[in-house]
C-alpha atoms as a PDB file:
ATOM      1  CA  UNK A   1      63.538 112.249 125.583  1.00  0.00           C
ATOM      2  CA  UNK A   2      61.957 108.892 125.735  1.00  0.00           C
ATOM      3  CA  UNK A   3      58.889 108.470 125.124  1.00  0.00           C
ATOM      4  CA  UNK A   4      57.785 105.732 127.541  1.00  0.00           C
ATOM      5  CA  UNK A   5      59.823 105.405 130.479  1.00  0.00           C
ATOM      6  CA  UNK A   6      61.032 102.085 130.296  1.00  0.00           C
ATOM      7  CA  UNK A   7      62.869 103.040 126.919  1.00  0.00           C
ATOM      8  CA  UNK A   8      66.601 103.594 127.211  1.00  0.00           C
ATOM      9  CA  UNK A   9      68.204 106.686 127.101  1.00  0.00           C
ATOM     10  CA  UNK A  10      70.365 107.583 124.562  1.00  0.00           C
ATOM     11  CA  UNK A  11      73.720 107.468 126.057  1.00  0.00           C
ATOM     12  CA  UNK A  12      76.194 110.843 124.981  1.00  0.00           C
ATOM     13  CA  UNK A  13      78.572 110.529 122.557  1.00  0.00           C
ATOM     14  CA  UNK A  14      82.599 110.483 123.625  1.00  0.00           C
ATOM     15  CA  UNK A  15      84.884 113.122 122.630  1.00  0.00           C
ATOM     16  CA  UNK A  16      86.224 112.214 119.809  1.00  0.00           C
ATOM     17  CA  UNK A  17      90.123 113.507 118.765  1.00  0.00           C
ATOM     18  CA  UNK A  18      89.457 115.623 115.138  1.00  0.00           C
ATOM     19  CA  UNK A  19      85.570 115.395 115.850  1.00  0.00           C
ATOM     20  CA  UNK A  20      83.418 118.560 113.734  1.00  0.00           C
ATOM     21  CA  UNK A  21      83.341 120.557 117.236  1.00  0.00           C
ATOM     22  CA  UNK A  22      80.664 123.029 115.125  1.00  0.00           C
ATOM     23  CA  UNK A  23      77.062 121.037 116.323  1.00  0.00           C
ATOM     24  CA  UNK A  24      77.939 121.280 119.634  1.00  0.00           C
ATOM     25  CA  UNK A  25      76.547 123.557 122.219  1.00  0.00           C
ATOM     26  CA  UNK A  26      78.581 125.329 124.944  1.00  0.00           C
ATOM     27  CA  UNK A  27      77.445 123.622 127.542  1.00  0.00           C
ATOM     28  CA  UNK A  28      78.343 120.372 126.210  1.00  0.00           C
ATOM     29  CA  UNK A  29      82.218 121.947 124.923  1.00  0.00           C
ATOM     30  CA  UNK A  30      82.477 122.624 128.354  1.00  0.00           C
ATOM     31  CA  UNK A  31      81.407 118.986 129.767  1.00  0.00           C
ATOM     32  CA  UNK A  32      84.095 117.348 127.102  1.00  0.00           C
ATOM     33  CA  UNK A  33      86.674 119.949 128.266  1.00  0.00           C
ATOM     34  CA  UNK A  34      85.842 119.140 131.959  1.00  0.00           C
ATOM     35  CA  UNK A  35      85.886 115.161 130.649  1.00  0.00           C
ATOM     36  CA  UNK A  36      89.439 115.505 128.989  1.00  0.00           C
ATOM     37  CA  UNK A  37      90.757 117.649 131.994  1.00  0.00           C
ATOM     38  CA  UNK A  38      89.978 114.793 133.789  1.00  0.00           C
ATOM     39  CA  UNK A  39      91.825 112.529 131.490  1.00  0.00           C
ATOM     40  CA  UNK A  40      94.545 114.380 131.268  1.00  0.00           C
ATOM     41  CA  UNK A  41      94.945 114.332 135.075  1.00  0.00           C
ATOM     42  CA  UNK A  42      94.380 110.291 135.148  1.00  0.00           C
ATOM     43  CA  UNK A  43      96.976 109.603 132.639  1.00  0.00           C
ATOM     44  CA  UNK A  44      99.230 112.290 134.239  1.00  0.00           C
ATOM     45  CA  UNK A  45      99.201 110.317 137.274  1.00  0.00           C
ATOM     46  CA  UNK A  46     100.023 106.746 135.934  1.00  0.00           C
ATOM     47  CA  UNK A  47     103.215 108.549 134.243  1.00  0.00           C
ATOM     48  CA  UNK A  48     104.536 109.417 137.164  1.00  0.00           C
ATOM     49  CA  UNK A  49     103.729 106.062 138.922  1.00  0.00           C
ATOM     50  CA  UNK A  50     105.526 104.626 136.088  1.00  0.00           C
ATOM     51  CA  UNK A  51     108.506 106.815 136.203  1.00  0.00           C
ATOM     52  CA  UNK A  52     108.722 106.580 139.987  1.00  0.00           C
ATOM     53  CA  UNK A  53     108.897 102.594 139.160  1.00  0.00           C
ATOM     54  CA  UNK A  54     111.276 103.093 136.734  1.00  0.00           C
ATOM     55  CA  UNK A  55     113.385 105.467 139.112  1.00  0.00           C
ATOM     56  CA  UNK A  56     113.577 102.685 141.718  1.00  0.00           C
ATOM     57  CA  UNK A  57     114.407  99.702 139.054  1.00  0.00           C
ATOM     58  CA  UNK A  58     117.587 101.946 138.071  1.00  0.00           C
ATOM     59  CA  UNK A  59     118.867 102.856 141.526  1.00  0.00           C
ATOM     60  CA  UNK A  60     118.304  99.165 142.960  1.00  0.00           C
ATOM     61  CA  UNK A  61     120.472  97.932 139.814  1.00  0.00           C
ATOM     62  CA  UNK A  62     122.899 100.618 139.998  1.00  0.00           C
ATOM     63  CA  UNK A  63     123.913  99.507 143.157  1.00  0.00           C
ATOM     64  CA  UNK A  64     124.792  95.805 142.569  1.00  0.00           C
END
């Protein structure tokens, strides 16, 4: 905690791949589970805009 208001907060720490998991609490294994869930589900999503691209690159040249 700060000690006068007007001092910035310390921001948290991303997850880091191979990071000692051991110091943290529960509560925050559970935000960085929540935060890579998320992550998971963003890059999830731009594969399949990128294969649905790709899908419609190969069927407009397989018709010419």
């Amino acid at each position: 905690m700060a000690i006068f208001d007007d001092e910035p907060k310390k921001k948290a720490r991303p997850h880091e791949i191979g990071q000692d998991l051991s110091l943290l609490s529960v509560g925050e294994l559970s935000e960085r589970i929540g935060i890579l869930r998320d992550e998971i589900a963003r890059l999830e999503a731009e594969l399949k805009t990128k294969d649905n691209t790709k899908s419609a690159a190969e069927a407009l040249f397989r018709r010419g």
